[in-house]
C-alpha atoms as a PDB file:
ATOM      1  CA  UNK A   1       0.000   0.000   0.000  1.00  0.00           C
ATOM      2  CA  UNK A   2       1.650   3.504  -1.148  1.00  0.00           C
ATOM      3  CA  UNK A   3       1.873   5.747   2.039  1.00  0.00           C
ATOM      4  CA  UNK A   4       0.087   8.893   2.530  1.00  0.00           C
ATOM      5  CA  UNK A   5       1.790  12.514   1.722  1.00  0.00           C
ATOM      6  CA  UNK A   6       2.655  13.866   5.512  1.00  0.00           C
ATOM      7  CA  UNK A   7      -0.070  16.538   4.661  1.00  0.00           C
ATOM      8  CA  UNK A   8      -2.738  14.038   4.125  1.00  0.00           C
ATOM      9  CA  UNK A   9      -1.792  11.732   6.944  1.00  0.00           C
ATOM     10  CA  UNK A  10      -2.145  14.661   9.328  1.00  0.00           C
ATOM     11  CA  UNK A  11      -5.770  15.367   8.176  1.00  0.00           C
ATOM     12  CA  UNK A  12      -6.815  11.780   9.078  1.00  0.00           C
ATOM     13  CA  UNK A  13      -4.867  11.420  12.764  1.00  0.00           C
ATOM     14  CA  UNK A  14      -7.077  14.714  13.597  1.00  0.00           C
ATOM     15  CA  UNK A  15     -10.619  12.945  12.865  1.00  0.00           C
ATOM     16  CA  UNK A  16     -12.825  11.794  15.289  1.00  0.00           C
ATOM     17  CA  UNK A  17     -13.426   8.497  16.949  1.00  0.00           C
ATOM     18  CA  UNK A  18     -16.867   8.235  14.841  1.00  0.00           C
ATOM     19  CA  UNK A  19     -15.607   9.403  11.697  1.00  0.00           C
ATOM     20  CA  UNK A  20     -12.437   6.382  11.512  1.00  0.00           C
ATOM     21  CA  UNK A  21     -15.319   3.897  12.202  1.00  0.00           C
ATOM     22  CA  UNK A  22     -16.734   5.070   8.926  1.00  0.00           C
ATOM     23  CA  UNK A  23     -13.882   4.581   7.456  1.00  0.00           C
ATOM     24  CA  UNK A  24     -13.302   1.066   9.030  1.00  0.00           C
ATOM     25  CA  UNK A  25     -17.010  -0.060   7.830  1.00  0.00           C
ATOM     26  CA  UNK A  26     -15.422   1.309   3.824  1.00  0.00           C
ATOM     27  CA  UNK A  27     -12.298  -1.318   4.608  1.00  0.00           C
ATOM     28  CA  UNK A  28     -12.282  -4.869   2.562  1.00  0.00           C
ATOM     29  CA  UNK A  29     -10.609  -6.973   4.941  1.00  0.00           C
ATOM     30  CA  UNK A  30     -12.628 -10.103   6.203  1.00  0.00           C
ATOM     31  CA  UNK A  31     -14.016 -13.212   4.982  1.00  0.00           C
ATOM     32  CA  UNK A  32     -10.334 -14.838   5.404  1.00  0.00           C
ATOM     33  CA  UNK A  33     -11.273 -16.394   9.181  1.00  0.00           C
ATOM     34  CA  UNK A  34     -13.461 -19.763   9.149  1.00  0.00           C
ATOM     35  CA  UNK A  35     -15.243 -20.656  12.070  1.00  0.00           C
ATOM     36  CA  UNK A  36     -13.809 -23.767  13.743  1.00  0.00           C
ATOM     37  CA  UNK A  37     -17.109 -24.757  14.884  1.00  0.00           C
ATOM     38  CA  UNK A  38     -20.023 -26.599  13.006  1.00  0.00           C
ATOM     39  CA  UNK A  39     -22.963 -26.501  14.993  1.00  0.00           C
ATOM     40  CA  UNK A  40     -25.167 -29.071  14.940  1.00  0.00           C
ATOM     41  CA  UNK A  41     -28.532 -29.298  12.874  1.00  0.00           C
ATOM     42  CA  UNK A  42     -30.482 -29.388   9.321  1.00  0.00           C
ATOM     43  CA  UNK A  43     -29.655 -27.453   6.745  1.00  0.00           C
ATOM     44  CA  UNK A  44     -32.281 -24.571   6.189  1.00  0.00           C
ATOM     45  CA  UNK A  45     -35.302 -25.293   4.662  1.00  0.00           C
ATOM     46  CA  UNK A  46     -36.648 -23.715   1.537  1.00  0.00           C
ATOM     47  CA  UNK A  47     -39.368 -21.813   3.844  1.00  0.00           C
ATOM     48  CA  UNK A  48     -36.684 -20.933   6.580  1.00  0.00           C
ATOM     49  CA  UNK A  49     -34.580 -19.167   3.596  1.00  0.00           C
ATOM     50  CA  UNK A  50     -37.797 -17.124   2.435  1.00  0.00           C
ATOM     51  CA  UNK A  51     -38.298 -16.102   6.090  1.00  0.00           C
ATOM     52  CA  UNK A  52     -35.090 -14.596   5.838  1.00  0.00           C
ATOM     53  CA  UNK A  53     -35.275 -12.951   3.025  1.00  0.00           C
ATOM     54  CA  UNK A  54     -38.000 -11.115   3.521  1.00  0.00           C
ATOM     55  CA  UNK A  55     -36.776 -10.124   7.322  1.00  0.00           C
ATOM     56  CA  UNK A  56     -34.346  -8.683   5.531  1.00  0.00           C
ATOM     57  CA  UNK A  57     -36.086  -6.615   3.206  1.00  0.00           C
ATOM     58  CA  UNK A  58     -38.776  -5.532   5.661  1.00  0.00           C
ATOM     59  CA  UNK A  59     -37.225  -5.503   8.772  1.00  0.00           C
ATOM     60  CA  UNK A  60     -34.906  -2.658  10.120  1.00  0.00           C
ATOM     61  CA  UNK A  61     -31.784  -3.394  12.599  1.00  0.00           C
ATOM     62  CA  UNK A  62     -30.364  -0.055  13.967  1.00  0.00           C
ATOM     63  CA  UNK A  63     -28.108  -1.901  16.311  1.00  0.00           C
ATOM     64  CA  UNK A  64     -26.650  -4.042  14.059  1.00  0.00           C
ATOM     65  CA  UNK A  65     -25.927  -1.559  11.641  1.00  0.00           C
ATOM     66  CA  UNK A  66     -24.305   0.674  14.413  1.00  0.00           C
ATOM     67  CA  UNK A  67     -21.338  -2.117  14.029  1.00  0.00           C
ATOM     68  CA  UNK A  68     -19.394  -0.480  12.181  1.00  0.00           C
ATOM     69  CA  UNK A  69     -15.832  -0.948  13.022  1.00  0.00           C
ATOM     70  CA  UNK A  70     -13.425  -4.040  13.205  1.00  0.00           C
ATOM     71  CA  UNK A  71     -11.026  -4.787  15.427  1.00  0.00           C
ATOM     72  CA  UNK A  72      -8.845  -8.318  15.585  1.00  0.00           C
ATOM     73  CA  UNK A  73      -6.714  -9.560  18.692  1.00  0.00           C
ATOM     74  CA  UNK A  74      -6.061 -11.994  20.813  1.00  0.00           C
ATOM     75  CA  UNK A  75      -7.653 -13.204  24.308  1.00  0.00           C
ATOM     76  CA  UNK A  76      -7.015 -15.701  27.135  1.00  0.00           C
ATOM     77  CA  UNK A  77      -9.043 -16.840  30.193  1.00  0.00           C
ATOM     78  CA  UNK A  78      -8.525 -15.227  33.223  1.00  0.00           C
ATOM     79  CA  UNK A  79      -6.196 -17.308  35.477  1.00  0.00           C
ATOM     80  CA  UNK A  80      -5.567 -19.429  32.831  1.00  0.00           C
ATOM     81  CA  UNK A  81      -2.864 -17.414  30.268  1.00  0.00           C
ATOM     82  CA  UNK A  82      -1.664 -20.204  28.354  1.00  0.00           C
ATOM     83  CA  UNK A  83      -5.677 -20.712  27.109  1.00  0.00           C
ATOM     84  CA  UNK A  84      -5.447 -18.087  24.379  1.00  0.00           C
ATOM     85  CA  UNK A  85      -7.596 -17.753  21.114  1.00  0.00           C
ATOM     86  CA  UNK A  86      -7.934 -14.978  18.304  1.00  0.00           C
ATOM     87  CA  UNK A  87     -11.153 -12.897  18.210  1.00  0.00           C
ATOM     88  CA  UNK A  88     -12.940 -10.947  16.114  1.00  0.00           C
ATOM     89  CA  UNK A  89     -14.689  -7.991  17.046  1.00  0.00           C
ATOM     90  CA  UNK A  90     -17.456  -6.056  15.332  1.00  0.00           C
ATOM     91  CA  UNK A  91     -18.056  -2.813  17.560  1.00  0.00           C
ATOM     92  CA  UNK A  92     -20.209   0.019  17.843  1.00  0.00           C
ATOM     93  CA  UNK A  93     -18.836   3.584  18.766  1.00  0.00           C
ATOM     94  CA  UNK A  94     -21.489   4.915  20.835  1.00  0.00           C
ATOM     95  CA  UNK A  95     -19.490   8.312  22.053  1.00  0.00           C
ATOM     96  CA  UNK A  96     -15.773   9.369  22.880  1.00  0.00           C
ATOM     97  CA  UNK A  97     -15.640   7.108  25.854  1.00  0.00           C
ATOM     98  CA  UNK A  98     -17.561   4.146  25.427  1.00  0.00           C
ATOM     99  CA  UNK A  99     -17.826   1.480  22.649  1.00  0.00           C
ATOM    100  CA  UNK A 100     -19.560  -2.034  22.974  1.00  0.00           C
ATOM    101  CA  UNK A 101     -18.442  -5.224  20.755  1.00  0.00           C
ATOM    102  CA  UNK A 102     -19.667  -8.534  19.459  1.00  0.00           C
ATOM    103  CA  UNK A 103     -17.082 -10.885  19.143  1.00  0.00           C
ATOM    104  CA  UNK A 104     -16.860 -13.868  16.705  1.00  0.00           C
ATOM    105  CA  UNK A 105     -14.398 -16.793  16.335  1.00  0.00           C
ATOM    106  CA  UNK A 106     -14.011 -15.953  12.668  1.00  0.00           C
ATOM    107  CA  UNK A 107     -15.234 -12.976   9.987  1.00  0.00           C
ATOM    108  CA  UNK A 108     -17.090 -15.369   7.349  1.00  0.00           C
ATOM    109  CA  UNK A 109     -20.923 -15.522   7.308  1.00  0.00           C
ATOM    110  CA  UNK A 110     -21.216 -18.470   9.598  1.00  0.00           C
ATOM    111  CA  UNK A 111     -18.897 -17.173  12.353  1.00  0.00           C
ATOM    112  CA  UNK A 112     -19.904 -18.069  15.837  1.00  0.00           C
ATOM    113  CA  UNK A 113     -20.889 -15.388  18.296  1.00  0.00           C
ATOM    114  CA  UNK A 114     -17.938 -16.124  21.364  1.00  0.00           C
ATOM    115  CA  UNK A 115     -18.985 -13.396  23.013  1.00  0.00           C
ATOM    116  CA  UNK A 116     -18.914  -9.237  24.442  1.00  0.00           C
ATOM    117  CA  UNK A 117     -16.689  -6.726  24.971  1.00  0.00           C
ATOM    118  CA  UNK A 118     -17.119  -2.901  26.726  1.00  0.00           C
ATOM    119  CA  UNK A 119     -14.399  -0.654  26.168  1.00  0.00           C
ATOM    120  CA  UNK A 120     -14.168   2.404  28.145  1.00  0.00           C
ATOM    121  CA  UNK A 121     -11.815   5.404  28.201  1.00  0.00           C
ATOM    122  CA  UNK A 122      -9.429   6.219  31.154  1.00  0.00           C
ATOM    123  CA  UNK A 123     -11.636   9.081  32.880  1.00  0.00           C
ATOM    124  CA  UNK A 124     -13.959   6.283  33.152  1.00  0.00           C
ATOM    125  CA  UNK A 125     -11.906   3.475  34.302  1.00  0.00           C
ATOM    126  CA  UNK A 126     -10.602   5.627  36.741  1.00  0.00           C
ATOM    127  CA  UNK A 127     -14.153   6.209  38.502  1.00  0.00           C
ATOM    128  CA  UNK A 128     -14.946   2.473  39.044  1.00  0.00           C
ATOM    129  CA  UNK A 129     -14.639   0.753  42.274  1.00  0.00           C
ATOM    130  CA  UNK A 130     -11.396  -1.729  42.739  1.00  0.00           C
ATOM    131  CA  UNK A 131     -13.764  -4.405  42.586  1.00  0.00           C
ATOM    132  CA  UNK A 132     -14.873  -3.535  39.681  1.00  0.00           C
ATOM    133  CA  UNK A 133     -11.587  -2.742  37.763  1.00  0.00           C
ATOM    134  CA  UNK A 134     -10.320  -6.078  39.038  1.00  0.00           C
ATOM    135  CA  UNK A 135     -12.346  -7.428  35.768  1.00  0.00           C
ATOM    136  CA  UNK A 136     -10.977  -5.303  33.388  1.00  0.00           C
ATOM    137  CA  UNK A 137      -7.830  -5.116  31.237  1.00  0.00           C
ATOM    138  CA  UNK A 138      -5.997  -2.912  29.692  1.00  0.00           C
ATOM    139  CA  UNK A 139      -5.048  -2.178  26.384  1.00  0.00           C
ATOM    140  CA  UNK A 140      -1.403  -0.654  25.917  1.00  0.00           C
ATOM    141  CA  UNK A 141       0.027  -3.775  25.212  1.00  0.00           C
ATOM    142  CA  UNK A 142      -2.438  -5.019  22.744  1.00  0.00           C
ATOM    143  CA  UNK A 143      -1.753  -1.691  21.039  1.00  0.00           C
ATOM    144  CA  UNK A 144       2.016  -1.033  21.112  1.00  0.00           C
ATOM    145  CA  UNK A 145       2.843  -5.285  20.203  1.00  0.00           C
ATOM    146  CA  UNK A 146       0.426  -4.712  17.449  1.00  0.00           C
ATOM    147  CA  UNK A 147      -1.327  -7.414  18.500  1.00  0.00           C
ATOM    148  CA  UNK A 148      -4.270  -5.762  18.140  1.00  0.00           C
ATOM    149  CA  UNK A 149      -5.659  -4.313  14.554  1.00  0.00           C
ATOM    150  CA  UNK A 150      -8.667  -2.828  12.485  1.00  0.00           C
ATOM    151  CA  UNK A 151      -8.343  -5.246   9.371  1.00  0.00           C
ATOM    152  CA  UNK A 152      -8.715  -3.016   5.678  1.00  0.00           C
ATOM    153  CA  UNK A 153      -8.243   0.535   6.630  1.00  0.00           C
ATOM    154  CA  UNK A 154      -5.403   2.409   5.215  1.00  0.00           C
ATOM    155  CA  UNK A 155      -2.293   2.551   8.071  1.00  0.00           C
ATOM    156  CA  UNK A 156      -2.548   6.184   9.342  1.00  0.00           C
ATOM    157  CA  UNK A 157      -6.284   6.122  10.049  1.00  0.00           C
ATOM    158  CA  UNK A 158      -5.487   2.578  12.054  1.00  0.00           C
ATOM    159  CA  UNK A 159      -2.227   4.474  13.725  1.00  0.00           C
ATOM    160  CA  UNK A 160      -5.013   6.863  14.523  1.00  0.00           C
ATOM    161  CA  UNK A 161      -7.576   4.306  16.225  1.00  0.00           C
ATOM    162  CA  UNK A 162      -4.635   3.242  17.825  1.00  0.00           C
ATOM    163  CA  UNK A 163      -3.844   6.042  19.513  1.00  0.00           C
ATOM    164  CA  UNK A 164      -7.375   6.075  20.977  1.00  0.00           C
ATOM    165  CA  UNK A 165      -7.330   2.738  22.009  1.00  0.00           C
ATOM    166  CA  UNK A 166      -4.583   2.350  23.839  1.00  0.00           C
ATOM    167  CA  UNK A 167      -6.065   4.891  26.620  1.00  0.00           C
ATOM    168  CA  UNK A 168      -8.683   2.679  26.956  1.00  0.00           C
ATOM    169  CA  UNK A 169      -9.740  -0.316  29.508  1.00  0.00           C
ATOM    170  CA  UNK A 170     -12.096  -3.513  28.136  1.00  0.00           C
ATOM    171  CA  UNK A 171     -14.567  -6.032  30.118  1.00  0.00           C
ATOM    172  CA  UNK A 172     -14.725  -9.266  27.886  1.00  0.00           C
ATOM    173  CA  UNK A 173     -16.818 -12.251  28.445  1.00  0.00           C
ATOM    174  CA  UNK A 174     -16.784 -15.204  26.549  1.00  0.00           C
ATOM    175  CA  UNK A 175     -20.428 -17.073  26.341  1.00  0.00           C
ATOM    176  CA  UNK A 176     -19.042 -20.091  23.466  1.00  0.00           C
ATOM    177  CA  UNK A 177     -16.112 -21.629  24.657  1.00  0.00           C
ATOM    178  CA  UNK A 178     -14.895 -22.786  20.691  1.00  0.00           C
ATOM    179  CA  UNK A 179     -11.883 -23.533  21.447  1.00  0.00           C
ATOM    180  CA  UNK A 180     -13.854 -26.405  23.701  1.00  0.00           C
ATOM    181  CA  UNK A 181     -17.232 -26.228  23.025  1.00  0.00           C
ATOM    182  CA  UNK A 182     -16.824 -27.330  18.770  1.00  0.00           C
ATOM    183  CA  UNK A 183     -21.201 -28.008  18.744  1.00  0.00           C
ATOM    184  CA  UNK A 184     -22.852 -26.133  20.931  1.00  0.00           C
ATOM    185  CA  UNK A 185     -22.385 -22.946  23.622  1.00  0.00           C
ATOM    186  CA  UNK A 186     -22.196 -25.413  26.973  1.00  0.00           C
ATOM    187  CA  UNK A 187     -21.066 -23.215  30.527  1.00  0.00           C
ATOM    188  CA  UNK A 188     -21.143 -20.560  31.793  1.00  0.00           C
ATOM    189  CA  UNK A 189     -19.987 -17.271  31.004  1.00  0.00           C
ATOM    190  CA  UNK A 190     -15.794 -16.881  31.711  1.00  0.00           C
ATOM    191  CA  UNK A 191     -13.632 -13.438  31.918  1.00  0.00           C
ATOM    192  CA  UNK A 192     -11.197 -12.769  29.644  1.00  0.00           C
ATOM    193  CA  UNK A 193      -8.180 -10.835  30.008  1.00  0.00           C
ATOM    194  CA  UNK A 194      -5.886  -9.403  27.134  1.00  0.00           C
ATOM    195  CA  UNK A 195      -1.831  -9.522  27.199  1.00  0.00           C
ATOM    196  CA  UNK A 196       0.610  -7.238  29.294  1.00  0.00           C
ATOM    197  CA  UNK A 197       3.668  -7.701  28.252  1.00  0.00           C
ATOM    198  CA  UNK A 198       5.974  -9.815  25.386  1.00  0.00           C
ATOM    199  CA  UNK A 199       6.077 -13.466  25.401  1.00  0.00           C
ATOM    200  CA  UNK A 200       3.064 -13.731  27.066  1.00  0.00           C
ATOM    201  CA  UNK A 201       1.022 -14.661  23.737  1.00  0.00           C
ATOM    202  CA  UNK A 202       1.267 -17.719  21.266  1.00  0.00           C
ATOM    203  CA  UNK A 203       3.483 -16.241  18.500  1.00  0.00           C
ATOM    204  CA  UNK A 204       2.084 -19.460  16.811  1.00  0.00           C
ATOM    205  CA  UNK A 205      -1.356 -17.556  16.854  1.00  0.00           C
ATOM    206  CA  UNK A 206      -0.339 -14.202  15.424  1.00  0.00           C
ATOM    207  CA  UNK A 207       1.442 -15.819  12.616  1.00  0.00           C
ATOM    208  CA  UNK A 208      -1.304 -17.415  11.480  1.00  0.00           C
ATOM    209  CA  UNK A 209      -3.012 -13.982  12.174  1.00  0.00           C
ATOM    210  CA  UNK A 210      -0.998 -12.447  10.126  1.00  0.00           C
ATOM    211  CA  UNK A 211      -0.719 -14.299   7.635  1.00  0.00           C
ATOM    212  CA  UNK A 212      -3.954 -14.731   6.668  1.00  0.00           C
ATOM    213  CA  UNK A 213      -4.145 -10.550   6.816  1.00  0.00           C
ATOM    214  CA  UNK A 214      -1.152  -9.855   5.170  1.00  0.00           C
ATOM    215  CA  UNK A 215       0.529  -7.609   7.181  1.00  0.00           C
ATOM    216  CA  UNK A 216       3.328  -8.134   9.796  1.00  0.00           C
ATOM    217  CA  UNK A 217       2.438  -7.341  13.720  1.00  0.00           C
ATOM    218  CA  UNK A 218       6.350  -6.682  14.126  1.00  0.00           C
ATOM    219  CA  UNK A 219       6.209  -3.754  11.508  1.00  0.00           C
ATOM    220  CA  UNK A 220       2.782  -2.304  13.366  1.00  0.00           C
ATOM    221  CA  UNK A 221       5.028  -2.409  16.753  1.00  0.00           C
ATOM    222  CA  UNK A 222       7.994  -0.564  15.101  1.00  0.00           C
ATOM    223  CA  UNK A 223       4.556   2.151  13.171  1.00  0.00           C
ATOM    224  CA  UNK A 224       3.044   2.332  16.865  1.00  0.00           C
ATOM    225  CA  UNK A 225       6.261   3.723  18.601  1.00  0.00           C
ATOM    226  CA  UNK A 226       5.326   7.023  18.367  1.00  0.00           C
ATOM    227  CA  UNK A 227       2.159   6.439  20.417  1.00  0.00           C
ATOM    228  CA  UNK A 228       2.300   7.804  23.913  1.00  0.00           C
ATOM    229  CA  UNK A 229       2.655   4.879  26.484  1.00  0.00           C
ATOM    230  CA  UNK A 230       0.440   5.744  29.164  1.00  0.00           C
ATOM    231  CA  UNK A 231       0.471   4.443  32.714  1.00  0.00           C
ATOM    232  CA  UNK A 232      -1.735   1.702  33.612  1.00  0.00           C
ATOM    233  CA  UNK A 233      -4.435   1.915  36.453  1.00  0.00           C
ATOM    234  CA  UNK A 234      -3.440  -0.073  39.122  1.00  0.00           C
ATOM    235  CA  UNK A 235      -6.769  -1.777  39.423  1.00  0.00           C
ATOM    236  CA  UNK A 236      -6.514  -3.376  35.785  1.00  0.00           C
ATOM    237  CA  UNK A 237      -5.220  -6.308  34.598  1.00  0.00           C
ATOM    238  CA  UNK A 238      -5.611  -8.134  38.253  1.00  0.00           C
ATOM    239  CA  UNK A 239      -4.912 -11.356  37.062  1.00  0.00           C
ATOM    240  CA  UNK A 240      -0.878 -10.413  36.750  1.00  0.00           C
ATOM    241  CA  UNK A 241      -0.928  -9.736  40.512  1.00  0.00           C
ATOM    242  CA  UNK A 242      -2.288 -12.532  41.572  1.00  0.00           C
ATOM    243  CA  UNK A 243      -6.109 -11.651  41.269  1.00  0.00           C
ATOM    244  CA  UNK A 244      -8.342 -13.662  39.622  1.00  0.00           C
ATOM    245  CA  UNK A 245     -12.117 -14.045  39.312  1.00  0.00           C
ATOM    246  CA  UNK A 246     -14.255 -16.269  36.859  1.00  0.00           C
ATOM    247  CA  UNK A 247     -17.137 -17.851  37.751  1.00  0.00           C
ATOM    248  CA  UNK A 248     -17.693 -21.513  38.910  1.00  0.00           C
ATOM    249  CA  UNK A 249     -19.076 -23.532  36.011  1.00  0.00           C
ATOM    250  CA  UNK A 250     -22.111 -25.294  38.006  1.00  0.00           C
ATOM    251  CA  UNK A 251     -21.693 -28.114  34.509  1.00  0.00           C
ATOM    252  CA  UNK A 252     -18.016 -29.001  35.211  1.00  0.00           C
ATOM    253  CA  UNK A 253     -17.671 -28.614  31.904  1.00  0.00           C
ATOM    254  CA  UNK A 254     -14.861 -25.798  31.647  1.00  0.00           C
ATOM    255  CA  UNK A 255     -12.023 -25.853  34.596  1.00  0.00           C
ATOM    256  CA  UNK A 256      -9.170 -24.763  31.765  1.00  0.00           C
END
C-alpha cells in the first residue's frame, strides 16, 4: 500500500473516533477467518430461507448496523494465560468514551458469536470501584505489540484508532467456549483478560493472524512507537498480581 503525503496523513490522525469507524465499515478486509465450529442441525429449509429474506427486506436493525468498526486480537481466560484464542470484534462507537463489541471466532458468514466486549476510556476506568476494575484489562500492550488491529483501513487512520485505544480499559466475556465447546455454547460465562507484556502470547497464533491478513504485527510495533505509552491503572489487569475471578461452572464442563 503507497503511504500517505505527511499533509494528508495529518488530516486523518485529527478525525474523530466516529468518523475512523466510517472509514473502518469502507475497509475490505474479512471473509479470510473460518469458524472452527459446526454446529449441529439441518440445513435450512426452503421456507426458513424465504423467512429470511423477507426479514431482511422488511425488517430494520439499527443496532446491528451501528457495528461499524473491526477490530482483531487476541484473548485468554482469566487465570488461565496459556488458554489463548484470536477474536474478532465487530463494535459500535457509541461516544468518545464508550464502545460495545460482538465478538466472533471468525469474519465469514457463519462465524460463531464467542462473546462481548465494553471498552471504556481512562476518565472512566478511573471512577470504578477496585472491585470492579479487578475485571478489566488494559489495552497498551495489545496496542504497542500490534497485536491488536482494524483489518482493511489504510495505516494512518489505524495508527489513529490506535492512539485512541490504547487509553482505553475492556470487560470481555466469553459465552461459546470454541476452542472447547466445537457443537454447541455449553457453561457458563468466563472473563477474559488481554496480554501485558511480550512473550506472554502464542506467537504461533499471530502468525497465522498475520498471515492470513497480510501484514506483519512486528512492523505495526515498530509504526506504533510514536504512540504515547500511558500508565496503567493499578486496578486493571488483576490477574498479573495474583487476582483472579471467573465464575464456577455449576456443569463441570470448563475448569481450563
Amino acid at each position: 500500500m503507497d503511504r500517505m503525503h505527511p499533509s494528508e496523513q495529518r488530516t486523518v490522525i485529527k478525525l474523530p473516533l466516529t468518523i475512523l469507524a466510517a472509514v473502518a465499515i469502507a475497509g475490505c478486509a474479512g471473509n479470510n477467518s473460518v469458524s472452527n465450529v459446526n454446529a449441529p442441525g439441518a440445513p435450512e429449509k426452503a421456507s426458513t430461507k424465504a423467512l429470511e429474506v423477507g426479514a431482511d427486506m422488511l425488517q430494520s436493525r439499527p443496532p446491528i448496523d451501528a457495528l461499524n468498526a473491526y477490530l482483531d486480537g487476541f484473548h485468554f481466560y482469566n487465570g488461565h494465560l496459556h488458554s489463548q484464542m484470536e477474536a474478532h470484534h465487530y463494535c459500535s462507537i457509541l461516544n468518545e468514551e464508550v464502545i460495545q463489541c460482538v465478538i466472533y471466532d471468525g469474519n465469514v458468514k457463519d462465524a460463531k458469536l464467542m462473546g462481548v466486549e465494553y471498552i471504556i476510556s481512562e476518565p472512566l476506568f478511573a471512577k470504578l470501584p477496585p472491585t470492579e476494575k479487578a475485571l478489566w484489562h488494559s489495552h497498551v500492550h495489545e496496542v504497542k505489540s500490534g497485536q491488536l488491529i482494524a483489518p482493511g483501513i489504510p495505516e494512518p487512520a489505524e495508527h489513529a484508532l490506535m492512539d485512541k485505544l490504547v487509553h482505553t480499559y475492556g470487560k470481555t466475556w466469553h459465552t461459546w467456549h470454541t476452542d472447547l465447546d466445537k457443537d454447541l455454547p455449553l457453561g457458563v460465562p468466563q472473563l477474559m483478560m488481554g496480554f501485558t507484556a511480550d512473550g506472554q502470547v502464542d506467537a504461533t497464533l499471530v502468525q497465522k493472524r498475520d498471515k492470513r491478513f497480510g501484514i506483519d504485527s512486528a512492523e505495526k510495533e515498530k509504526n506504533r512507537a510514536d504512540i504515547p505509552t500511558p500508565t496503567v491503572d493499578n486496578g486493571a489487569d488483576a490477574w498479573s498480581k495474583g487476582n483472579t475471578f471467573q465464575i464456577k461452572d455449576p456443569t463441570g464442563s470448563h475448569t481450563h
